[in-house]
PDB file of N, CA and C in Angstrom:
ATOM      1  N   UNK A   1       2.158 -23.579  24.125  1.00  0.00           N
ATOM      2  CA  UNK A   1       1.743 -24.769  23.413  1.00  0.00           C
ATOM      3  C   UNK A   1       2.110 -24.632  21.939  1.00  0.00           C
ATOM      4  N   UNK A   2       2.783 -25.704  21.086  1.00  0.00           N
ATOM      5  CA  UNK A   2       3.284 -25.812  19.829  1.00  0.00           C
ATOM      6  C   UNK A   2       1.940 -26.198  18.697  1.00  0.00           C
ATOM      7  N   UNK A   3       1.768 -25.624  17.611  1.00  0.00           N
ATOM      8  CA  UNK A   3       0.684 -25.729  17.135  1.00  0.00           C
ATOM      9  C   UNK A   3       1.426 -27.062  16.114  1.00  0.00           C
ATOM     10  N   UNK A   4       0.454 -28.257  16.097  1.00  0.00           N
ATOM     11  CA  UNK A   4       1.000 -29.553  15.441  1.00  0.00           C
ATOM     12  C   UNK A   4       0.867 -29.054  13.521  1.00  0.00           C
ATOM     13  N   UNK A   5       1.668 -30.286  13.134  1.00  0.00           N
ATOM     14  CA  UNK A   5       1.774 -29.766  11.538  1.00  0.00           C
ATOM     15  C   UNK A   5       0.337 -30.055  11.116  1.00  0.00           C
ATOM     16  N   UNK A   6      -0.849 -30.798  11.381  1.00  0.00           N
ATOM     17  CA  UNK A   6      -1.935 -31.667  11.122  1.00  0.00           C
ATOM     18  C   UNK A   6      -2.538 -29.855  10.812  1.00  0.00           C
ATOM     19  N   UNK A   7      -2.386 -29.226  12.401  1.00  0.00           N
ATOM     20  CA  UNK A   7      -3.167 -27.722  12.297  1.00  0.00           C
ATOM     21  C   UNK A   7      -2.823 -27.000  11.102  1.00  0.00           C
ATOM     22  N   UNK A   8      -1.646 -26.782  11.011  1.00  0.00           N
ATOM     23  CA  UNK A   8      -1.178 -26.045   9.757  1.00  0.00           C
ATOM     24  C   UNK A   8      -1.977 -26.240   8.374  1.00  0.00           C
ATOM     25  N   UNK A   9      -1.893 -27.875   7.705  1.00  0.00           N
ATOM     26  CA  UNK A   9      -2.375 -28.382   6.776  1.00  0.00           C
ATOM     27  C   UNK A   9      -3.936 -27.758   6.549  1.00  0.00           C
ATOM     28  N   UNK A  10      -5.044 -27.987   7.937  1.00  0.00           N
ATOM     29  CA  UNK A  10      -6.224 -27.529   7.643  1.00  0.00           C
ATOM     30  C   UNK A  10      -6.245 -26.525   7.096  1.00  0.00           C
ATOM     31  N   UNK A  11      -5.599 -25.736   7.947  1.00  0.00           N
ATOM     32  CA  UNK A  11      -5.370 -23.733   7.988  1.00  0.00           C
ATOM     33  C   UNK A  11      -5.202 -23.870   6.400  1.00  0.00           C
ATOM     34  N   UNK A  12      -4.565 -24.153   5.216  1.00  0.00           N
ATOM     35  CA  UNK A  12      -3.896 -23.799   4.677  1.00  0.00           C
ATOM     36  C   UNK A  12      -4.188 -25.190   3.448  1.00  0.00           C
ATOM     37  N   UNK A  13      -5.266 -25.904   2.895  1.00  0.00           N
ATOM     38  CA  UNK A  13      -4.932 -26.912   2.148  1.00  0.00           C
ATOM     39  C   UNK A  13      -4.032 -26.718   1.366  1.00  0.00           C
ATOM     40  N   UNK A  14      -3.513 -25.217   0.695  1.00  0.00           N
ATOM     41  CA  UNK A  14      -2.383 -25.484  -0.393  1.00  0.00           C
ATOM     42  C   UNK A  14      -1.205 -25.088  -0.266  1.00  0.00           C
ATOM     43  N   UNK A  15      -0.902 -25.589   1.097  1.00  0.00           N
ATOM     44  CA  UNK A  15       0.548 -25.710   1.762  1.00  0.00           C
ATOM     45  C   UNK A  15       0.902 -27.108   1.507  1.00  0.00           C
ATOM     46  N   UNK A  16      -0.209 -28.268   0.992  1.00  0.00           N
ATOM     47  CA  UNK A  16       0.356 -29.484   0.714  1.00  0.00           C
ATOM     48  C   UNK A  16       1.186 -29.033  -0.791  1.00  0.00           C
ATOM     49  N   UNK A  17       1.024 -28.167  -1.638  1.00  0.00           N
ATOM     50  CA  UNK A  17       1.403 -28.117  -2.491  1.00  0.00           C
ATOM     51  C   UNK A  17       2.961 -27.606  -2.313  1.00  0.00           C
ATOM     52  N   UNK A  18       3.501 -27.334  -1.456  1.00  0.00           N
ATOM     53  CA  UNK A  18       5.032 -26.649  -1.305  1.00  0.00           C
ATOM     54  C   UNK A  18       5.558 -27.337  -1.119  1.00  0.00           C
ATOM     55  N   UNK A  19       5.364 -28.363  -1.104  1.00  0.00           N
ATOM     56  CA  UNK A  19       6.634 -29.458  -1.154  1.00  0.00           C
ATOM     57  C   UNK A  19       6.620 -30.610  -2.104  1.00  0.00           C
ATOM     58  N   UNK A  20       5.539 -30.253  -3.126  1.00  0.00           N
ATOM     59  CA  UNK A  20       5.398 -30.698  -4.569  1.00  0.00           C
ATOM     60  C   UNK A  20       6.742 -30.373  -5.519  1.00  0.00           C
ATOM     61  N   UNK A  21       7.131 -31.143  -6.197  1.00  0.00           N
ATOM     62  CA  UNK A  21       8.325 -30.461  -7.141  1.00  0.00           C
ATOM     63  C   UNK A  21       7.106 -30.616  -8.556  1.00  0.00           C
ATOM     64  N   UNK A  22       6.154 -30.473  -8.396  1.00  0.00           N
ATOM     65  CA  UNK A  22       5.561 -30.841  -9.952  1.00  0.00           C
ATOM     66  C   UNK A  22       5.015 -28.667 -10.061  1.00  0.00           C
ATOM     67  N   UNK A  23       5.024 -28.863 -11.760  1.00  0.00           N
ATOM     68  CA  UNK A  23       5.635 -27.667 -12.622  1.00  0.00           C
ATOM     69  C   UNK A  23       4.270 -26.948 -12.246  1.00  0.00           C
ATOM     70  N   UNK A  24       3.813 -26.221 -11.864  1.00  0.00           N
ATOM     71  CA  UNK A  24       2.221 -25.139 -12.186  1.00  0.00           C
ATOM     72  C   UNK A  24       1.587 -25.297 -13.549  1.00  0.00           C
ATOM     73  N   UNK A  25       0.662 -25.534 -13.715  1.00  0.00           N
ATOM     74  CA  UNK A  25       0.335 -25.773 -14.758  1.00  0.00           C
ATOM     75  C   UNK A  25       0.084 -24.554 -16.105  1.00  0.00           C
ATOM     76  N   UNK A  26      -0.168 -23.458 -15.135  1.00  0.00           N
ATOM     77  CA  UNK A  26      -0.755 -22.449 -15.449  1.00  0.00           C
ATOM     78  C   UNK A  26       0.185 -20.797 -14.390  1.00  0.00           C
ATOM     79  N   UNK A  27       0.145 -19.787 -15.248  1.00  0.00           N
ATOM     80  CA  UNK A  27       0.542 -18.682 -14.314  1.00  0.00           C
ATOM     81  C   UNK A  27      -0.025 -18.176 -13.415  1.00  0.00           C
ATOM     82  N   UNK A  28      -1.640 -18.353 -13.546  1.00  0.00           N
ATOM     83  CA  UNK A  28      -2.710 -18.286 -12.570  1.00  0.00           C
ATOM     84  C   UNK A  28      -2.393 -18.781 -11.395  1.00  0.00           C
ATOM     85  N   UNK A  29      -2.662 -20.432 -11.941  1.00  0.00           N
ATOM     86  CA  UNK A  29      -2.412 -21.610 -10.401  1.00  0.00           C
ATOM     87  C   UNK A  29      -0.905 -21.151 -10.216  1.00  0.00           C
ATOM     88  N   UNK A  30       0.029 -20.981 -10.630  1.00  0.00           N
ATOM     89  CA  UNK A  30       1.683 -20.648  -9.951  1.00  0.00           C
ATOM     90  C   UNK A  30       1.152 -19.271  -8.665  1.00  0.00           C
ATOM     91  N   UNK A  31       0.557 -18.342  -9.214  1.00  0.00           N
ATOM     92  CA  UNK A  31       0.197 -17.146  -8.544  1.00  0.00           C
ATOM     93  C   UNK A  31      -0.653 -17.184  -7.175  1.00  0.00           C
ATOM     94  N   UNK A  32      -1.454 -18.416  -7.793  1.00  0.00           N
ATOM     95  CA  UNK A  32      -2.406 -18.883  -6.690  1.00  0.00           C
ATOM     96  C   UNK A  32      -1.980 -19.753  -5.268  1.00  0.00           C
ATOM     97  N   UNK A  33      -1.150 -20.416  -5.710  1.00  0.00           N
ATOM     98  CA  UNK A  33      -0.345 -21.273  -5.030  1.00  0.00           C
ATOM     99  C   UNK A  33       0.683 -20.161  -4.161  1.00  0.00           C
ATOM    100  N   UNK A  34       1.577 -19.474  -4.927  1.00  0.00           N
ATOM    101  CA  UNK A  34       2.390 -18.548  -4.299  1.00  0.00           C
ATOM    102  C   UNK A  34       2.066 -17.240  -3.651  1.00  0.00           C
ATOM    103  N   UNK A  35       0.553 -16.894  -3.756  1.00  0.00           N
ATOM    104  CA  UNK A  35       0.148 -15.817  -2.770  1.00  0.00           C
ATOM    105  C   UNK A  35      -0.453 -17.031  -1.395  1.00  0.00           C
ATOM    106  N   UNK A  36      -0.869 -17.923  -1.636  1.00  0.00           N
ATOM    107  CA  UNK A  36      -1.162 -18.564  -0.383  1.00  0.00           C
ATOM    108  C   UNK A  36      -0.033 -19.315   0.571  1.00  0.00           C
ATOM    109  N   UNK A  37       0.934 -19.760  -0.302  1.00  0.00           N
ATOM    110  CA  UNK A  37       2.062 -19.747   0.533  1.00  0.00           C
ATOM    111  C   UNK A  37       2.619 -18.927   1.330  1.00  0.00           C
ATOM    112  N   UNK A  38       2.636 -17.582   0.535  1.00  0.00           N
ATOM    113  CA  UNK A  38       3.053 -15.664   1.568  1.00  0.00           C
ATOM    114  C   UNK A  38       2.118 -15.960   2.660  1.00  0.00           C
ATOM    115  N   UNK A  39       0.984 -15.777   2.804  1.00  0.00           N
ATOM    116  CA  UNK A  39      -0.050 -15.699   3.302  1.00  0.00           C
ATOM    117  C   UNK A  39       0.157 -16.479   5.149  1.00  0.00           C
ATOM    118  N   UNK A  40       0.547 -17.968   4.515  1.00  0.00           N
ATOM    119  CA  UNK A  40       1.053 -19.005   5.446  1.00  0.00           C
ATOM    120  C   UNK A  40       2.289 -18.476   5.932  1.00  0.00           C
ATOM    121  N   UNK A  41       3.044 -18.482   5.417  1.00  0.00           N
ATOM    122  CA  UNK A  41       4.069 -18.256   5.851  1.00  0.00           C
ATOM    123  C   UNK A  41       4.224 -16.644   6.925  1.00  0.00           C
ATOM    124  N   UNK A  42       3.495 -15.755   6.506  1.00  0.00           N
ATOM    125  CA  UNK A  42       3.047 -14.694   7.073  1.00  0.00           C
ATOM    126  C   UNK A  42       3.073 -14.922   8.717  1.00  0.00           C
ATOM    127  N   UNK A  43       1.713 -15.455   8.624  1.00  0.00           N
ATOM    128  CA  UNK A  43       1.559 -15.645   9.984  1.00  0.00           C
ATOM    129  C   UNK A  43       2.996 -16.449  10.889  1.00  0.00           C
ATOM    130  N   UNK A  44       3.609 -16.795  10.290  1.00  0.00           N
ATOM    131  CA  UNK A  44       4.670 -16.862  11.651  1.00  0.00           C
ATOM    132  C   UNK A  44       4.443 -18.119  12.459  1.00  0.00           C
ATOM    133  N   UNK A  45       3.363 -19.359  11.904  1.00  0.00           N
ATOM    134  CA  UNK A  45       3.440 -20.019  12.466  1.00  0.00           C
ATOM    135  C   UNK A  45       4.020 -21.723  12.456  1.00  0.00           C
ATOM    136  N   UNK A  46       4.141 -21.385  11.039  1.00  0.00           N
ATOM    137  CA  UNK A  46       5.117 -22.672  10.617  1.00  0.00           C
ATOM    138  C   UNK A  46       6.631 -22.804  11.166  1.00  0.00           C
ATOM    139  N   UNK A  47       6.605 -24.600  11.543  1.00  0.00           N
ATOM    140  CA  UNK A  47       7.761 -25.154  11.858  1.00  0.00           C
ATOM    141  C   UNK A  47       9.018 -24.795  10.792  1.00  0.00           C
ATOM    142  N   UNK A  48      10.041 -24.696  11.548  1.00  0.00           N
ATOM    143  CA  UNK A  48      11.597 -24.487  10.629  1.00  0.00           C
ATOM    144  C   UNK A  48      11.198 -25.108   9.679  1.00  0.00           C
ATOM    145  N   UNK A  49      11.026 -26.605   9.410  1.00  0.00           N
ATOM    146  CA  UNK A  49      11.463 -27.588   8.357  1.00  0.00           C
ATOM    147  C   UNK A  49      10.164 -27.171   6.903  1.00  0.00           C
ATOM    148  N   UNK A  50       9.092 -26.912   7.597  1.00  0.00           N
ATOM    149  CA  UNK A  50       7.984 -26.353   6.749  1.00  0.00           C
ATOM    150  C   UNK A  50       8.137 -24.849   5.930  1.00  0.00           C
ATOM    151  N   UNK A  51       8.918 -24.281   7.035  1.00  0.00           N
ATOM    152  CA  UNK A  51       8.844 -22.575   6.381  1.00  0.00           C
ATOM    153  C   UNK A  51      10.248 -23.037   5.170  1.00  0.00           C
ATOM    154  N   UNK A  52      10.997 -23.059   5.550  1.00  0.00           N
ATOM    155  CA  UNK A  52      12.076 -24.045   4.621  1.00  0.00           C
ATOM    156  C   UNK A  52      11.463 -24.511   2.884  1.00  0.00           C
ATOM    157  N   UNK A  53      11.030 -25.261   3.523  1.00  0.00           N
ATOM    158  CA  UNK A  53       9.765 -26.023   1.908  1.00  0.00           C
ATOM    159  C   UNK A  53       9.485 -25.007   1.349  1.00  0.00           C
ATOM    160  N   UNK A  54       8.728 -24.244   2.134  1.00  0.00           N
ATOM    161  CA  UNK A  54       7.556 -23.770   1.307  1.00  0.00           C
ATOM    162  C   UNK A  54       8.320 -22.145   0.838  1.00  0.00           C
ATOM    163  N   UNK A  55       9.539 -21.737   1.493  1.00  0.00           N
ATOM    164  CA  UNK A  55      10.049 -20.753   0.719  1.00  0.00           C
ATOM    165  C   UNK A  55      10.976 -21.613  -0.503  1.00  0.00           C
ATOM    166  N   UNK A  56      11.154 -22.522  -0.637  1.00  0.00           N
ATOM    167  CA  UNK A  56      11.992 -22.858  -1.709  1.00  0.00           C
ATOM    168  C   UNK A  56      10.875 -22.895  -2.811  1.00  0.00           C
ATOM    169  N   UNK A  57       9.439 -23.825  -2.246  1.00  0.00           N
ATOM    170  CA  UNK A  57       8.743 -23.790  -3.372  1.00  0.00           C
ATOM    171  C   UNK A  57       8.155 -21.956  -3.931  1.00  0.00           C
ATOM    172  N   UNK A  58       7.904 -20.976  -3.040  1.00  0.00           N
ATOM    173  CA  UNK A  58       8.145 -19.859  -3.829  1.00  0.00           C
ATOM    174  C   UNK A  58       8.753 -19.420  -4.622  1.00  0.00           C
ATOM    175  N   UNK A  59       9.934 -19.756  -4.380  1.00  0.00           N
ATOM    176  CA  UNK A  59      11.179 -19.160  -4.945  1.00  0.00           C
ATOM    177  C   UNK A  59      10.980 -19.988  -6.728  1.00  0.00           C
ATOM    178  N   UNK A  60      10.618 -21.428  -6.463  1.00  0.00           N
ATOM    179  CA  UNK A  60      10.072 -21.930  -7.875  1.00  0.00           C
ATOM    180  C   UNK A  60       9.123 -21.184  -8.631  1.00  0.00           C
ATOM    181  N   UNK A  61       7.554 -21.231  -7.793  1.00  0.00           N
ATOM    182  CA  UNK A  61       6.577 -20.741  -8.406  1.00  0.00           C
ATOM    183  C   UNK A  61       7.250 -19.358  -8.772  1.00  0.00           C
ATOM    184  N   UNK A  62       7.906 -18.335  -8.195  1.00  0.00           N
ATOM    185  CA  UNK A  62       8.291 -17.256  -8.366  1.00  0.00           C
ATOM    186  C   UNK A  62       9.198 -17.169 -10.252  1.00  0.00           C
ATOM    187  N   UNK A  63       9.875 -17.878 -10.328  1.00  0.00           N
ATOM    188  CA  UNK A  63      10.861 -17.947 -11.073  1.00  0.00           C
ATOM    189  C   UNK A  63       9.596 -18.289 -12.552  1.00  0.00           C
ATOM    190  N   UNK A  64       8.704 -19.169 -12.544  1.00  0.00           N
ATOM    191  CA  UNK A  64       7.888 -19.731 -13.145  1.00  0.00           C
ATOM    192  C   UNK A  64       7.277 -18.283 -13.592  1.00  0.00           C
ATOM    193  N   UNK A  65       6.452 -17.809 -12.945  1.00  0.00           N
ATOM    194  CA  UNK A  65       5.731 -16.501 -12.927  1.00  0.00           C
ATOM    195  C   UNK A  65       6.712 -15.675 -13.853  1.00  0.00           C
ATOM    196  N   UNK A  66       7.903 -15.519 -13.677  1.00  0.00           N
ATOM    197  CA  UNK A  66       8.798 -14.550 -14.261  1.00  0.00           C
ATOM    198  C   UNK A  66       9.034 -14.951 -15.694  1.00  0.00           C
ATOM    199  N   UNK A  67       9.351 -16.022 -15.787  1.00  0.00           N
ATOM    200  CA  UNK A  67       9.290 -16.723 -17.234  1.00  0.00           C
ATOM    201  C   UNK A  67       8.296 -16.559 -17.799  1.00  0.00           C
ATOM    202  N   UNK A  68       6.944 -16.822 -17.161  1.00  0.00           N
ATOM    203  CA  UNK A  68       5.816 -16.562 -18.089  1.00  0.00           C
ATOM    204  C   UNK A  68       5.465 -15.352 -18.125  1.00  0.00           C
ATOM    205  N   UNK A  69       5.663 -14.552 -17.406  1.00  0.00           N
ATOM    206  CA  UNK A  69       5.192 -12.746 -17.655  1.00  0.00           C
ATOM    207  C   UNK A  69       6.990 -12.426 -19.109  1.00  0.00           C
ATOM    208  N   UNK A  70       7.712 -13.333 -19.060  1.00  0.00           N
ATOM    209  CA  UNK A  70       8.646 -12.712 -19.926  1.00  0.00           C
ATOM    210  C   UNK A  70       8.141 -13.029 -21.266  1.00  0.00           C
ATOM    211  N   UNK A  71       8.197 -14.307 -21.249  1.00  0.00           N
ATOM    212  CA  UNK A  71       7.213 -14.919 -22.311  1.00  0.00           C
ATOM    213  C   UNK A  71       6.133 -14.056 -23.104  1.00  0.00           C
ATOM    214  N   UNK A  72       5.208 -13.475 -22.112  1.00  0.00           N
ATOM    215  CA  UNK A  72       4.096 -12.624 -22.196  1.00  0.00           C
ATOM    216  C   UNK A  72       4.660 -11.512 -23.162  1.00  0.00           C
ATOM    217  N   UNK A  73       5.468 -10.731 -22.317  1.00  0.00           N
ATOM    218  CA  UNK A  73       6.061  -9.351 -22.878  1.00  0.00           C
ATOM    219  C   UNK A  73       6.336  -9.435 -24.167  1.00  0.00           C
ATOM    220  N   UNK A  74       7.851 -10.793 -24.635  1.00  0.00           N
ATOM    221  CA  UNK A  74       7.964 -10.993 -25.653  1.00  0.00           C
ATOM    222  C   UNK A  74       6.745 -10.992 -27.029  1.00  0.00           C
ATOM    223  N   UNK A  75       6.214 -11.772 -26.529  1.00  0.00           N
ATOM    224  CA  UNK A  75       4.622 -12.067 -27.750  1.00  0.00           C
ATOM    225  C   UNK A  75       4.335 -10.572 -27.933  1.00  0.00           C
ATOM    226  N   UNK A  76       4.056  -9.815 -26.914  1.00  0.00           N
ATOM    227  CA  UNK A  76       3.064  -8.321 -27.163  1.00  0.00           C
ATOM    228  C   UNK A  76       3.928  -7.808 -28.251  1.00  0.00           C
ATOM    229  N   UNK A  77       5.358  -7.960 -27.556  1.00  0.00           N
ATOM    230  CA  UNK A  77       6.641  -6.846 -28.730  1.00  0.00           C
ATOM    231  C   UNK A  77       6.489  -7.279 -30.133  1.00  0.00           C
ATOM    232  N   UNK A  78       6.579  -8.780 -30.256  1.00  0.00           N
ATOM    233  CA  UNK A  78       6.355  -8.915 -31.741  1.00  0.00           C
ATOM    234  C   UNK A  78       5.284  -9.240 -32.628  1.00  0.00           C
ATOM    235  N   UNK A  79       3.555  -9.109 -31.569  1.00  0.00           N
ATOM    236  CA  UNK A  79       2.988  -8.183 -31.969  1.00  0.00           C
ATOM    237  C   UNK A  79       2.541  -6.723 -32.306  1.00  0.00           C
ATOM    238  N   UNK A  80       3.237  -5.995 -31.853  1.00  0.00           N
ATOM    239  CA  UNK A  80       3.448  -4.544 -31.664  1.00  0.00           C
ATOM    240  C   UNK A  80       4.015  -3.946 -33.002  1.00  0.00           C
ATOM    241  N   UNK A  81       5.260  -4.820 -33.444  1.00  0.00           N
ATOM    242  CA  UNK A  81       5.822  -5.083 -34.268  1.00  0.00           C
ATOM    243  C   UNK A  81       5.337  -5.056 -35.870  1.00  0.00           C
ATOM    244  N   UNK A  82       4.940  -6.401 -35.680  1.00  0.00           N
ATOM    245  CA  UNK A  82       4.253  -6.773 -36.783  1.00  0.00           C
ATOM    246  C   UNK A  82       3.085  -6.459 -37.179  1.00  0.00           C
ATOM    247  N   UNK A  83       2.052  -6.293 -36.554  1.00  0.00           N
ATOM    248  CA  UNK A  83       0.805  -6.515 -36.504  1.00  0.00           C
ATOM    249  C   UNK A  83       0.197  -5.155 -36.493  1.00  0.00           C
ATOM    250  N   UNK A  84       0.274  -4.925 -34.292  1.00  0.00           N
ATOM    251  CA  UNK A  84      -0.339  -3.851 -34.480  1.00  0.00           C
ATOM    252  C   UNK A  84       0.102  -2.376 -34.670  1.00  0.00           C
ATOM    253  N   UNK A  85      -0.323  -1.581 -35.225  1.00  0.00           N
ATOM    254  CA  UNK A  85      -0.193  -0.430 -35.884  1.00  0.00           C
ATOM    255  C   UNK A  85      -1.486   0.721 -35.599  1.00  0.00           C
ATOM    256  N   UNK A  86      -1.041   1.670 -35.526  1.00  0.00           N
ATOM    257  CA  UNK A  86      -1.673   3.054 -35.404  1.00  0.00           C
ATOM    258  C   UNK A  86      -2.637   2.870 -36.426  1.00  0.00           C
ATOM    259  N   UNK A  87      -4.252   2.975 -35.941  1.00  0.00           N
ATOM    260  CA  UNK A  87      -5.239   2.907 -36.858  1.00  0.00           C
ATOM    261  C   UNK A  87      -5.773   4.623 -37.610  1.00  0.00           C
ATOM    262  N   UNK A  88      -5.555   4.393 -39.268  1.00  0.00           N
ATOM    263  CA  UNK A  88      -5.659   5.591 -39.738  1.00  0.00           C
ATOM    264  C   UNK A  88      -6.991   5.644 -40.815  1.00  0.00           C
ATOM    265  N   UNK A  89      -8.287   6.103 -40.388  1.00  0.00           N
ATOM    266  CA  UNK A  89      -9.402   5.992 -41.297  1.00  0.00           C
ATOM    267  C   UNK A  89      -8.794   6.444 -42.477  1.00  0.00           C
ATOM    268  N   UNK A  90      -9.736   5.393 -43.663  1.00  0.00           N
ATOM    269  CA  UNK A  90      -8.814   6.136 -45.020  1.00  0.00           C
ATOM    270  C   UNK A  90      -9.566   6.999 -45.443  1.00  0.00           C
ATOM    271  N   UNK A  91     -10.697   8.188 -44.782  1.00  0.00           N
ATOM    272  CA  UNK A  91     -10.660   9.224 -45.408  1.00  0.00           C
ATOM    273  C   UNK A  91     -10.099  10.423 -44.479  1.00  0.00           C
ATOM    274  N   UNK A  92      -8.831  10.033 -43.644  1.00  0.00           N
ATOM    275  CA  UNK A  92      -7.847  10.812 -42.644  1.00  0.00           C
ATOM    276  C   UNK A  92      -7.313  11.335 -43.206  1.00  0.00           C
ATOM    277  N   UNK A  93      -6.937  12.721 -43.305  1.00  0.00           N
ATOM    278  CA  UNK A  93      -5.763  13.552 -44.590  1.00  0.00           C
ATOM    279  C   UNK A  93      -4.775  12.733 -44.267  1.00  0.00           C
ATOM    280  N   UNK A  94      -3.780  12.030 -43.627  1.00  0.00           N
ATOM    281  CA  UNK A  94      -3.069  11.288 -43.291  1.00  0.00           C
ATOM    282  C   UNK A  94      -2.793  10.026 -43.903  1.00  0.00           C
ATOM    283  N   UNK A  95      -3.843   9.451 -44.754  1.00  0.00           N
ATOM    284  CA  UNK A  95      -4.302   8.527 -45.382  1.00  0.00           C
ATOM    285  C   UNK A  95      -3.633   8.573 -46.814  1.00  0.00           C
TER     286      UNK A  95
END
């Protein structure tokens, strides 16, 4: 017996989201969205045309995630940079 797409949807409310082209709002919700897609997709029980979707929409949220963890990195470096610095009490002989 073929499990209908209606089943899938329950299993899974944020499998409606994989065939959204709209942006994550957040790296959280991208993360959130894209571990529950693995998850779905895991089990092995989605139709061709669905597993299809919903790996392309990974492959988005994925790319998203990467930009914003690059994003991330960047900021730390040129705080690292600028900012923070090795803290030296000023009565440290070092001082």
């Amino acid at each position: 017996m073929q499990q209908g797409q209606g089943s899938v949807n329950i299993a899974c409310p944020l499998f409606l989201m994989a065939t959204s082209n709209d942006a994550p709002l957040t790296f959280e919700s991208a993360l959130t969205e894209l571990e529950a897609l693995v998850a779905t997709m895991e089990t092995g029980q989605l139709p061709l045309k669905e597993s299809l979707a919903s790996y392309k929409r990974g492959a988005e949220l994925l790319a998203f995630c990467q930009t914003a963890l690059k994003d991330a990195q960047m900021q730390v470096d040129v705080l690292e940079k600028g900012v923070l610095k090795a803290f030296k009490p000023e009565n440290s002989p070092d001082a």
